[in-house]
PDB file of N, CA and C in Angstrom:
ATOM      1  N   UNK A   1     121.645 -28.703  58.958  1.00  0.00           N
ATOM      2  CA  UNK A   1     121.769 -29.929  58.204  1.00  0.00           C
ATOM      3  C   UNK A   1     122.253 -29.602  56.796  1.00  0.00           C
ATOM      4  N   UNK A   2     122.880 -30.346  56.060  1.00  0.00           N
ATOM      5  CA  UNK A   2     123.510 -30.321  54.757  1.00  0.00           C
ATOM      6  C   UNK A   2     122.287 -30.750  53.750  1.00  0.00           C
ATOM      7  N   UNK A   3     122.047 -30.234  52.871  1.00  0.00           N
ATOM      8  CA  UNK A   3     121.467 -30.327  51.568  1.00  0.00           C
ATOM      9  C   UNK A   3     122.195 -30.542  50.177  1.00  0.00           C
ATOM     10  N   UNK A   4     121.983 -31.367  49.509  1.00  0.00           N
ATOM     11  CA  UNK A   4     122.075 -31.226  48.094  1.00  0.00           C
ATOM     12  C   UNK A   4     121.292 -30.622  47.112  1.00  0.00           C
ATOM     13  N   UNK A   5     121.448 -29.541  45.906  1.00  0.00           N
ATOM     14  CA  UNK A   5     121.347 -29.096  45.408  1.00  0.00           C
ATOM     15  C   UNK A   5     121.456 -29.418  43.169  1.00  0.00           C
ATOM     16  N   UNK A   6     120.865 -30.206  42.842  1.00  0.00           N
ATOM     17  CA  UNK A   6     121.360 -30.846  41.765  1.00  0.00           C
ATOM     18  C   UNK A   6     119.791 -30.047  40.708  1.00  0.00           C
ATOM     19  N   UNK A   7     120.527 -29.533  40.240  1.00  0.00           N
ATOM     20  CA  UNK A   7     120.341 -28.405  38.959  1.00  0.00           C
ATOM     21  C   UNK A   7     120.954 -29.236  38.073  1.00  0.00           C
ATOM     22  N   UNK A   8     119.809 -28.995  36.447  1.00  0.00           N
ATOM     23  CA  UNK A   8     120.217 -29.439  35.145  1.00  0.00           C
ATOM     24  C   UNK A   8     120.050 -28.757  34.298  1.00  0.00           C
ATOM     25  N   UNK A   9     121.003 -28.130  33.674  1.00  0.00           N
ATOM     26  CA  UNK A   9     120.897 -27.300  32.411  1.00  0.00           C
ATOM     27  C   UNK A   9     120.171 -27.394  31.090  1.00  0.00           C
ATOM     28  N   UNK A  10     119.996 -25.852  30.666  1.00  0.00           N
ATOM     29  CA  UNK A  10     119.131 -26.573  29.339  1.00  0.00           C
ATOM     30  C   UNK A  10     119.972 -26.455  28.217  1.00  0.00           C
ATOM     31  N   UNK A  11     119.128 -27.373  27.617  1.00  0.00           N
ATOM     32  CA  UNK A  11     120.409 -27.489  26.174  1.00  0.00           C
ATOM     33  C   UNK A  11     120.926 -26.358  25.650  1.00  0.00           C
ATOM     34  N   UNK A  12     121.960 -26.009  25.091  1.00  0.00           N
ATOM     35  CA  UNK A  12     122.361 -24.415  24.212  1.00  0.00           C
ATOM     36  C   UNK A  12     122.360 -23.353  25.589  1.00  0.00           C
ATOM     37  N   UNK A  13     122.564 -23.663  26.872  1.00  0.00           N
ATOM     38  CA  UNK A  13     122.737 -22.526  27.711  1.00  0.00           C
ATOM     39  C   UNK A  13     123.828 -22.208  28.147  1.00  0.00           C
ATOM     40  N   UNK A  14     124.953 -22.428  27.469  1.00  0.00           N
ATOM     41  CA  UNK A  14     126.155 -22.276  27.469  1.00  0.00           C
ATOM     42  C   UNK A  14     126.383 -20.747  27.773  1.00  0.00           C
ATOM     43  N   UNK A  15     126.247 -20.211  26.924  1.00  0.00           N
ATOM     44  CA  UNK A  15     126.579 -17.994  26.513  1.00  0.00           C
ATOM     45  C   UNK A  15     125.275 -17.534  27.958  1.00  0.00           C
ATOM     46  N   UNK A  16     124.511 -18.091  28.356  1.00  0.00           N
ATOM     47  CA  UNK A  16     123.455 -17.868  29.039  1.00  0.00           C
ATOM     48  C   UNK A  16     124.122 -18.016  30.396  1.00  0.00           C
ATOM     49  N   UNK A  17     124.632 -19.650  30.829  1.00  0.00           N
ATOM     50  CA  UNK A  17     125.768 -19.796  31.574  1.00  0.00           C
ATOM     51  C   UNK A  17     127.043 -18.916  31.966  1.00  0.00           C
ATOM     52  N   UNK A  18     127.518 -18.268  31.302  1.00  0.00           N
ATOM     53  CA  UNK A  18     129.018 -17.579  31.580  1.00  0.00           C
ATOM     54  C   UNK A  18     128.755 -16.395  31.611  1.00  0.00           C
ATOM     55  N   UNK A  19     127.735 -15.603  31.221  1.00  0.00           N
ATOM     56  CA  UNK A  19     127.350 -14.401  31.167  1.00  0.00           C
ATOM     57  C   UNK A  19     126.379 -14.112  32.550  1.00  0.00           C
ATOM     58  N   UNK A  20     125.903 -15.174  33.217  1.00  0.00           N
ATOM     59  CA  UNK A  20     125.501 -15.082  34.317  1.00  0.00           C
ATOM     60  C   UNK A  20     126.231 -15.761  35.496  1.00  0.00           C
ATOM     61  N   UNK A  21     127.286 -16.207  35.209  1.00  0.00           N
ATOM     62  CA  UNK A  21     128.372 -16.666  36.415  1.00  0.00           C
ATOM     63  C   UNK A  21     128.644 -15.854  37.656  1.00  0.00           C
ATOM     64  N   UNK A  22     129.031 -14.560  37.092  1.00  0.00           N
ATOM     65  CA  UNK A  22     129.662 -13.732  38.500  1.00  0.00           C
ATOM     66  C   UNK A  22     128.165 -13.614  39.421  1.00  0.00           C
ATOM     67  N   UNK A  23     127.620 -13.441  38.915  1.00  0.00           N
ATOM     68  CA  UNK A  23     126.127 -13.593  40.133  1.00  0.00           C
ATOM     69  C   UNK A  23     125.761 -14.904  40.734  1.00  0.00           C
ATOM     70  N   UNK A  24     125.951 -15.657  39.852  1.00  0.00           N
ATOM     71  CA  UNK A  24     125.603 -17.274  40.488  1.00  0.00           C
ATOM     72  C   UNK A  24     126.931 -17.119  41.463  1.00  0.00           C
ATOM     73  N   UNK A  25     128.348 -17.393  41.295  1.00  0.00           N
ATOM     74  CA  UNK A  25     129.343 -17.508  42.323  1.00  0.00           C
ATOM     75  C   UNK A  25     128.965 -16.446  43.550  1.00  0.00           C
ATOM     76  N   UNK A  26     128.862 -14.935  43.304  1.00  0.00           N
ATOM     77  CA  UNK A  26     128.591 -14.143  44.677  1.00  0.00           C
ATOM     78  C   UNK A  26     127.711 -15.020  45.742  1.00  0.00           C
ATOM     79  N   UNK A  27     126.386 -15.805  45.068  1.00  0.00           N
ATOM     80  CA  UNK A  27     125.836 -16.363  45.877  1.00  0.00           C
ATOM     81  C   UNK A  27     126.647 -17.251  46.448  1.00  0.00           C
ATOM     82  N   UNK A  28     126.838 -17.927  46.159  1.00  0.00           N
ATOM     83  CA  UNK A  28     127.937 -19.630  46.489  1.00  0.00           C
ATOM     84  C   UNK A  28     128.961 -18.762  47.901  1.00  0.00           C
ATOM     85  N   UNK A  29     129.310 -17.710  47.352  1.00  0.00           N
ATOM     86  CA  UNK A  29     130.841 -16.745  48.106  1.00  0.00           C
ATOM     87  C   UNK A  29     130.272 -16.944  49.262  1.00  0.00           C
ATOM     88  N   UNK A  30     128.951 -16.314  49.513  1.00  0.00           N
ATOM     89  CA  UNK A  30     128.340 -15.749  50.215  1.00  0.00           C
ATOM     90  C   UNK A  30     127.861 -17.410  51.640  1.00  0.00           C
ATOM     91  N   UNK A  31     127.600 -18.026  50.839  1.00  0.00           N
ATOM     92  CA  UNK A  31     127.972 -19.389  51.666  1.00  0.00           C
ATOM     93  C   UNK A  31     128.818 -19.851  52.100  1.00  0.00           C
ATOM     94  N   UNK A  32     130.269 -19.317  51.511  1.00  0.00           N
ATOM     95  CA  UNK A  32     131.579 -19.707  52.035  1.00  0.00           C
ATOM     96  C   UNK A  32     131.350 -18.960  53.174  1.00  0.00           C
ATOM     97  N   UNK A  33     131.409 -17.697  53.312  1.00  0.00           N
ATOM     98  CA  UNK A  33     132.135 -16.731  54.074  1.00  0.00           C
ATOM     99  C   UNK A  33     131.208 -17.449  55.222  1.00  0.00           C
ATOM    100  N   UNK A  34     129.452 -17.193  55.385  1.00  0.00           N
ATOM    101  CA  UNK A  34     129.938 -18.021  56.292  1.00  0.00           C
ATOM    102  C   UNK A  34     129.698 -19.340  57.427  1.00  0.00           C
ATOM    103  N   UNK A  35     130.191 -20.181  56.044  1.00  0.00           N
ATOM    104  CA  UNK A  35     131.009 -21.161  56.484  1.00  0.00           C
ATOM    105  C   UNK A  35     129.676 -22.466  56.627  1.00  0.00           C
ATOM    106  N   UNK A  36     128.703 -22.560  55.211  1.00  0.00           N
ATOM    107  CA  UNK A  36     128.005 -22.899  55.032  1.00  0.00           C
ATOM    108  C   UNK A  36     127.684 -23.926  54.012  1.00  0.00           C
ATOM    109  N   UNK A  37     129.435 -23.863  53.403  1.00  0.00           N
ATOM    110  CA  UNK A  37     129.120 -24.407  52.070  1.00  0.00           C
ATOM    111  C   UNK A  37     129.967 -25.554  51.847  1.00  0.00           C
ATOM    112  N   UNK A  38     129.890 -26.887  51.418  1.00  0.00           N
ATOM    113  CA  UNK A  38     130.245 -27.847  51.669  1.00  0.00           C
ATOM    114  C   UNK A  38     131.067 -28.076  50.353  1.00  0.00           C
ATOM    115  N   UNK A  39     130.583 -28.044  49.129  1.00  0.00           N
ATOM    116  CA  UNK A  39     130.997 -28.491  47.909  1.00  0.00           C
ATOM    117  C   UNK A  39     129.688 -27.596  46.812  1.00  0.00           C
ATOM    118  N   UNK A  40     130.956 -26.714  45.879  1.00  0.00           N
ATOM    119  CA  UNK A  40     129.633 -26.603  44.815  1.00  0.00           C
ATOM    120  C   UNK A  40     130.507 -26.694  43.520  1.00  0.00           C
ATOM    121  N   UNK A  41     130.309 -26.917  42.651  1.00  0.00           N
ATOM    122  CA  UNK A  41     130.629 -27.198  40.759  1.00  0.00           C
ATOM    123  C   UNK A  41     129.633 -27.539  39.919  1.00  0.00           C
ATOM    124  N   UNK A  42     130.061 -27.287  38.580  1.00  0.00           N
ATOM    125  CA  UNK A  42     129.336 -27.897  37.634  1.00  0.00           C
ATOM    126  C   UNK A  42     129.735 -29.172  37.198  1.00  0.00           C
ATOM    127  N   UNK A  43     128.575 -29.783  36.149  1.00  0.00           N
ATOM    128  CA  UNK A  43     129.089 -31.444  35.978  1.00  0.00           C
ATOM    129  C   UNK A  43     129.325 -30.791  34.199  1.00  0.00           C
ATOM    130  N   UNK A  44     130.206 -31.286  34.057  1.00  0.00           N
ATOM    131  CA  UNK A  44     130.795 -31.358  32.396  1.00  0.00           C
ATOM    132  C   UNK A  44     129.501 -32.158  31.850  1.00  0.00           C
ATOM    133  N   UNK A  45     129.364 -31.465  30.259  1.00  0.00           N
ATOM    134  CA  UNK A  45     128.735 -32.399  29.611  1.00  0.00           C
ATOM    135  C   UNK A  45     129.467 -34.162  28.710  1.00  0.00           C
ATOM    136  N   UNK A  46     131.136 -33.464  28.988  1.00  0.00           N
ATOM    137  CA  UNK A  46     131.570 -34.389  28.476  1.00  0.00           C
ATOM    138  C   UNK A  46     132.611 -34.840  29.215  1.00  0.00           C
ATOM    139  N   UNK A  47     133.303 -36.026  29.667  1.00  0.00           N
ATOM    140  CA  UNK A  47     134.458 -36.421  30.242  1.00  0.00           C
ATOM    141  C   UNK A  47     135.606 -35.816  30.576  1.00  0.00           C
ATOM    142  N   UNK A  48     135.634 -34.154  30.595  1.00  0.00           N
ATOM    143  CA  UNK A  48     136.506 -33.232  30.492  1.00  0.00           C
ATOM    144  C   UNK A  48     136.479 -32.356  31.756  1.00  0.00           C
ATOM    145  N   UNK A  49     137.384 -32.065  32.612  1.00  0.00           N
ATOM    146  CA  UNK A  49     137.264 -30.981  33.310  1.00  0.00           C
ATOM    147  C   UNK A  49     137.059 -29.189  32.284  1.00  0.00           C
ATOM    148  N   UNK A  50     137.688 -29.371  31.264  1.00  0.00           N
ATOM    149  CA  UNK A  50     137.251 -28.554  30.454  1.00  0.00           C
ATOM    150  C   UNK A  50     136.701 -28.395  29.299  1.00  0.00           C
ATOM    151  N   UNK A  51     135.427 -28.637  29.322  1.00  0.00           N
ATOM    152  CA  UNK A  51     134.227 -29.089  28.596  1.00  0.00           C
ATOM    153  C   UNK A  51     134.592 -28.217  26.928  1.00  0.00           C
ATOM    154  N   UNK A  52     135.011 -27.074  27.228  1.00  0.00           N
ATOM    155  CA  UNK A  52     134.764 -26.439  25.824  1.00  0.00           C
ATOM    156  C   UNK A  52     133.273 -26.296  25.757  1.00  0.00           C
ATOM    157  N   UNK A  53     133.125 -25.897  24.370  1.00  0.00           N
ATOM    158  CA  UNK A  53     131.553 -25.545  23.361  1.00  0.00           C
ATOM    159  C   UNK A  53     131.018 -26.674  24.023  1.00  0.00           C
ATOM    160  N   UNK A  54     131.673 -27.987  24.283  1.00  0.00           N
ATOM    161  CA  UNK A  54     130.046 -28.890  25.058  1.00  0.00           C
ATOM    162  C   UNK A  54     129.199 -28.397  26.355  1.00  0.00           C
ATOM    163  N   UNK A  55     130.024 -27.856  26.870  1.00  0.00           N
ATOM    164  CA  UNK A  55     129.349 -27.063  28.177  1.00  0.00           C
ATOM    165  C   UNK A  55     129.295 -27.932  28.981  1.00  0.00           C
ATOM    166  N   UNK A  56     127.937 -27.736  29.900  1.00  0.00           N
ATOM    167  CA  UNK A  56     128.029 -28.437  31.348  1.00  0.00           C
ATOM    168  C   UNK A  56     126.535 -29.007  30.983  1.00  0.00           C
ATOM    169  N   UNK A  57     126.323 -29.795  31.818  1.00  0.00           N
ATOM    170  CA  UNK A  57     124.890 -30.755  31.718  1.00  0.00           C
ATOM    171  C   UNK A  57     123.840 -30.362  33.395  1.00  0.00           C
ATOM    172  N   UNK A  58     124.824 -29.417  34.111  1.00  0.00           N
ATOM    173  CA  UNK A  58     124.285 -28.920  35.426  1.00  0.00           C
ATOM    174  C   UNK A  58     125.264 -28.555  36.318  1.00  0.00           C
ATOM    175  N   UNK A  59     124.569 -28.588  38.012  1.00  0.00           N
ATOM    176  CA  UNK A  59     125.537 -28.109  38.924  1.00  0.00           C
ATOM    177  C   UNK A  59     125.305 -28.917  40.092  1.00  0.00           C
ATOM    178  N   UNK A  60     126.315 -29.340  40.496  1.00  0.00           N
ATOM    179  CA  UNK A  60     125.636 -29.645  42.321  1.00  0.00           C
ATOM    180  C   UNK A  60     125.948 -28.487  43.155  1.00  0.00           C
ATOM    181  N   UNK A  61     125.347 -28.646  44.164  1.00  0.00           N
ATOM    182  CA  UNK A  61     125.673 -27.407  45.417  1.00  0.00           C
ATOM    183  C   UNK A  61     125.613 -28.308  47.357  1.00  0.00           C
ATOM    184  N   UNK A  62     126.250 -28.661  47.674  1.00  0.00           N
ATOM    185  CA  UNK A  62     125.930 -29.187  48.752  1.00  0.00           C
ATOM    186  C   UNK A  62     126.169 -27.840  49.803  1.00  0.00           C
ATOM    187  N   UNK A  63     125.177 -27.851  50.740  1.00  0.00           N
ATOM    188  CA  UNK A  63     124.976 -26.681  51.743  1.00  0.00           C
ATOM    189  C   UNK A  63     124.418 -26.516  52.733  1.00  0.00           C
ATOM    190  N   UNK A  64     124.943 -26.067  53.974  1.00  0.00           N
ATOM    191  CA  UNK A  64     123.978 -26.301  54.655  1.00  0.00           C
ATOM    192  C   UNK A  64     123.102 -24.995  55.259  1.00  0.00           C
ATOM    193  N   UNK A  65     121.541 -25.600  55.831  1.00  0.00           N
ATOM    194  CA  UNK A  65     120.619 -24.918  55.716  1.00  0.00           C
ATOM    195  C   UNK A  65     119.873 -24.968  57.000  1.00  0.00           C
ATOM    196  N   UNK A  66     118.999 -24.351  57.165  1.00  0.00           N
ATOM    197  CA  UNK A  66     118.107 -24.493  58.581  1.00  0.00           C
ATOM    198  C   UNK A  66     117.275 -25.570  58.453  1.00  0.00           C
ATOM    199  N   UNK A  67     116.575 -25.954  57.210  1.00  0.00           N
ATOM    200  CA  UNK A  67     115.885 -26.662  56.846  1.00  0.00           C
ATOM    201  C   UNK A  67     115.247 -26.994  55.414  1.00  0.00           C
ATOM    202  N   UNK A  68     114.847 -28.370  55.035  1.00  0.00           N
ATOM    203  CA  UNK A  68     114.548 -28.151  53.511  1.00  0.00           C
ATOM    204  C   UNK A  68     113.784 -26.754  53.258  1.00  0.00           C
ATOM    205  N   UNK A  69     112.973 -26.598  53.695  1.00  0.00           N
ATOM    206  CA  UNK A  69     111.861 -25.364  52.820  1.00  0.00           C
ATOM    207  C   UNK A  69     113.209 -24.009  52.863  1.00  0.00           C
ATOM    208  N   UNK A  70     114.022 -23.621  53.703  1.00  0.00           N
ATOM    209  CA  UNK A  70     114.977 -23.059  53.419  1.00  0.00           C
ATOM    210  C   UNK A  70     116.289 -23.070  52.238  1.00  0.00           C
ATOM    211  N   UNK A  71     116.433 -24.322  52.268  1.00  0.00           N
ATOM    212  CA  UNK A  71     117.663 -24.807  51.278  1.00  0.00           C
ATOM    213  C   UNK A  71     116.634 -24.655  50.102  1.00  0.00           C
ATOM    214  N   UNK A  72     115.329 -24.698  49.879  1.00  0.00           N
ATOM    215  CA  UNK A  72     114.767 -24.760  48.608  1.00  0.00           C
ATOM    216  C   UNK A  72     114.513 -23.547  48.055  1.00  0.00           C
ATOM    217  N   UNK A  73     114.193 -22.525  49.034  1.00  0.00           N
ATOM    218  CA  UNK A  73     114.117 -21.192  48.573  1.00  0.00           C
ATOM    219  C   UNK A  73     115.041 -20.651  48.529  1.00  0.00           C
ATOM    220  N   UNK A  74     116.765 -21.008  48.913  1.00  0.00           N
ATOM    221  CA  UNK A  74     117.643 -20.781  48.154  1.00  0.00           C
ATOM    222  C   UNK A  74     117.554 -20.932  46.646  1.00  0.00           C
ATOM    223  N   UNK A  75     117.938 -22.233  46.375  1.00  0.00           N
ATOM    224  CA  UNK A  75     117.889 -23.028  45.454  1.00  0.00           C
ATOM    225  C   UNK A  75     117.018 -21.962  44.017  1.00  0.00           C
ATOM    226  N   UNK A  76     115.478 -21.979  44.506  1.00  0.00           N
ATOM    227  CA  UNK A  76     114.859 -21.397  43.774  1.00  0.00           C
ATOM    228  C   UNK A  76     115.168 -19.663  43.663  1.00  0.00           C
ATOM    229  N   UNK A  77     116.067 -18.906  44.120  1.00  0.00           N
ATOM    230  CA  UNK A  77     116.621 -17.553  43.548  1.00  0.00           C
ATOM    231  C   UNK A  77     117.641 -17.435  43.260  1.00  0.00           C
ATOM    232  N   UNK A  78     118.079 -18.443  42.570  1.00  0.00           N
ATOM    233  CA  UNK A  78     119.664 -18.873  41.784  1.00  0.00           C
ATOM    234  C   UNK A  78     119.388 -18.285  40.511  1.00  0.00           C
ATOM    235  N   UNK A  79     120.543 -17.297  40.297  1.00  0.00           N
ATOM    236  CA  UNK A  79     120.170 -16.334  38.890  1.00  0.00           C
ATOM    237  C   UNK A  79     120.346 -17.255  38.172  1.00  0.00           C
ATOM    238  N   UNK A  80     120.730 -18.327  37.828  1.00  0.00           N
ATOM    239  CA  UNK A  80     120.567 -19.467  36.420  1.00  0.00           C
ATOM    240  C   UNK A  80     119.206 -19.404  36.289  1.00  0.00           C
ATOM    241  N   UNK A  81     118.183 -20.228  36.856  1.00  0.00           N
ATOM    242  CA  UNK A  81     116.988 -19.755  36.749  1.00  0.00           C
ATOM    243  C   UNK A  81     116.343 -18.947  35.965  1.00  0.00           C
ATOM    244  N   UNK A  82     116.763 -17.520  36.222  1.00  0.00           N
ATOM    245  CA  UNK A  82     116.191 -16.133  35.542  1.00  0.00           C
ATOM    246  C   UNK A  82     116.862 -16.133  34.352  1.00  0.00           C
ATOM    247  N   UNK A  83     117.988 -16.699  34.234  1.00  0.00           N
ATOM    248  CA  UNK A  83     118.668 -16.760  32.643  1.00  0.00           C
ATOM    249  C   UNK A  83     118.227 -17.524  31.614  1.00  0.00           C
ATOM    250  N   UNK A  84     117.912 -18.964  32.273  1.00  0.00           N
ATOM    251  CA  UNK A  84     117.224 -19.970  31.200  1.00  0.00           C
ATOM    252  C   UNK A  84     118.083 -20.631  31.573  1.00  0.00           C
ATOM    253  N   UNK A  85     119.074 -21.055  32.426  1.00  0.00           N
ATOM    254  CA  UNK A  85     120.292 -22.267  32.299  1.00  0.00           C
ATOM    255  C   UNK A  85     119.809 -23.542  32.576  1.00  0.00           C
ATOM    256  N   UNK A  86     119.368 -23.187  34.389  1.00  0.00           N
ATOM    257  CA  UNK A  86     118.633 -24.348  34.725  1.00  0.00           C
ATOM    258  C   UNK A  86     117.148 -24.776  34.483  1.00  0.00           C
ATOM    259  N   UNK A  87     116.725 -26.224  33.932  1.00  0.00           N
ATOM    260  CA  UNK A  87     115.401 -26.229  33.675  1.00  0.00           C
ATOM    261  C   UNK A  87     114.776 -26.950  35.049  1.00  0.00           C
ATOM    262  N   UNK A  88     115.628 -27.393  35.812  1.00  0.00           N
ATOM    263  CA  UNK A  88     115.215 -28.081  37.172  1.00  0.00           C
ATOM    264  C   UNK A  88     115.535 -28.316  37.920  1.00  0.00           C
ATOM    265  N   UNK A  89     115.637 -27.788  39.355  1.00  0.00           N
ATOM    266  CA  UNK A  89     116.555 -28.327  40.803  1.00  0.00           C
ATOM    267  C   UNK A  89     115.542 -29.156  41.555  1.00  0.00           C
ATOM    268  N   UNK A  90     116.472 -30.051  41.846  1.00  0.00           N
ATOM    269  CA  UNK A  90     115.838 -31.240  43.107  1.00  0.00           C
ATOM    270  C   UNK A  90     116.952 -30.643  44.195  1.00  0.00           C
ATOM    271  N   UNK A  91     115.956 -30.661  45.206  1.00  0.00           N
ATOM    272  CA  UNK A  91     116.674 -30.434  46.761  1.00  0.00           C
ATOM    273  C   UNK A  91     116.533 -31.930  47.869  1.00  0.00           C
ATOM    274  N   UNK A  92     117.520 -32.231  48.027  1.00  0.00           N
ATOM    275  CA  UNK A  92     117.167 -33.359  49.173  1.00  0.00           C
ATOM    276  C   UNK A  92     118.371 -33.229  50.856  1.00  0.00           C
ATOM    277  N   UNK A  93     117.666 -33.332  51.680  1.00  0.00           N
ATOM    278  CA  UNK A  93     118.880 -33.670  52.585  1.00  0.00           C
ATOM    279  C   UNK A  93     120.206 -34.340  52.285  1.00  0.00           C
ATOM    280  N   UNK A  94     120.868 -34.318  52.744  1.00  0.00           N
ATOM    281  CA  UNK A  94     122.275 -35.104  52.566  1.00  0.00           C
ATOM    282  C   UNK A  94     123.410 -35.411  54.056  1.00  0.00           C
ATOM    283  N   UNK A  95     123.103 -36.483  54.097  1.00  0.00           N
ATOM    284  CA  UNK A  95     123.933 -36.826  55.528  1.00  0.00           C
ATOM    285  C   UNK A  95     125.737 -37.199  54.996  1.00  0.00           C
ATOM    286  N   UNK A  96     126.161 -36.597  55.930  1.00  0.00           N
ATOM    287  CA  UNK A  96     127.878 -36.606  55.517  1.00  0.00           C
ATOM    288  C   UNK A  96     128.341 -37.930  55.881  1.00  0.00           C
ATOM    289  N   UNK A  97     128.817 -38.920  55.146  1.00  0.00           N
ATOM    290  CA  UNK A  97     129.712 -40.041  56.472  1.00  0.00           C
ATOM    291  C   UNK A  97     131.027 -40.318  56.439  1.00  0.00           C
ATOM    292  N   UNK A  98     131.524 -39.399  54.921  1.00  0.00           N
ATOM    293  CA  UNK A  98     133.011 -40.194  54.851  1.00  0.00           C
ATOM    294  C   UNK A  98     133.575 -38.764  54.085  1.00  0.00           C
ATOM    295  N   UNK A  99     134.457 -38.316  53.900  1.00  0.00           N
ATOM    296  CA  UNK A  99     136.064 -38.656  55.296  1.00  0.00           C
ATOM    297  C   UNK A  99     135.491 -37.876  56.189  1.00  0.00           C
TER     298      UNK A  99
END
C-alpha cells in the first residue's frame, strides 16, 4: 500500500538541510531502485521552485510499504531527523485514484 510521508522543517535548518542531503536522497534512491517510490520533494518556503536563503518549510515522500508501522519506521530513520531539519512527520495511508 502507498503511504504519505509529510515532514516539517525547523526554522533556520537550511545549512542543516543541504549538508545532510546526499544521505537523505541515498535513502529515497534506494526506494526507487526498487520500485517503491511514488513521489518525493520538498515544499518551498516561498512560491519559488527555487527558494534561495528562504529554504523549504518540509518534504513529502509518498511510498509504498508493507504496512503503516513499517512506512513509520522508515519515516522515523530519516537522517533529517538526526540533523535537526525535521521537527515532525505524520504518516498516513494514501490511496492512488487519478491519473
Amino acid at each position: 500500500m502507498l503511504y504519505i510521508i509529510y515532514s516539517t522543517d525547523a526554522e533556520g535548518s537550511l545549512q542543516q538541510r543541504l549538508a545532510t542531503r546526499p544521505a537523505h536522497l541515498a535513502r529515497l534512491q534506494e526506494l526507487k531502485q526498487q520500485q517503491r517510490l511514488f513521489a518525493a520533494g520538498p515544499l518551498p518556503a516561498i512560491d519559488s521552485e527555487e527558494p534561495g536563503e528562504a529554504g523549504f518549510s518540509g518534504s513529502l515522500v509518498i511510498a509504498e510499504f508493507a504496512n503503516l508501522e513499517e512506512a513509520k519506521q522508515w519515516a522515523s530513520e530519516d537522517p533529517y531527523i538526526d540533523a535537526g531539519v525535521y521537527t515532525s512527520s505524520v504518516v498516513k495511508p494514501y490511496k492512488r485514484v487519478l491519473p
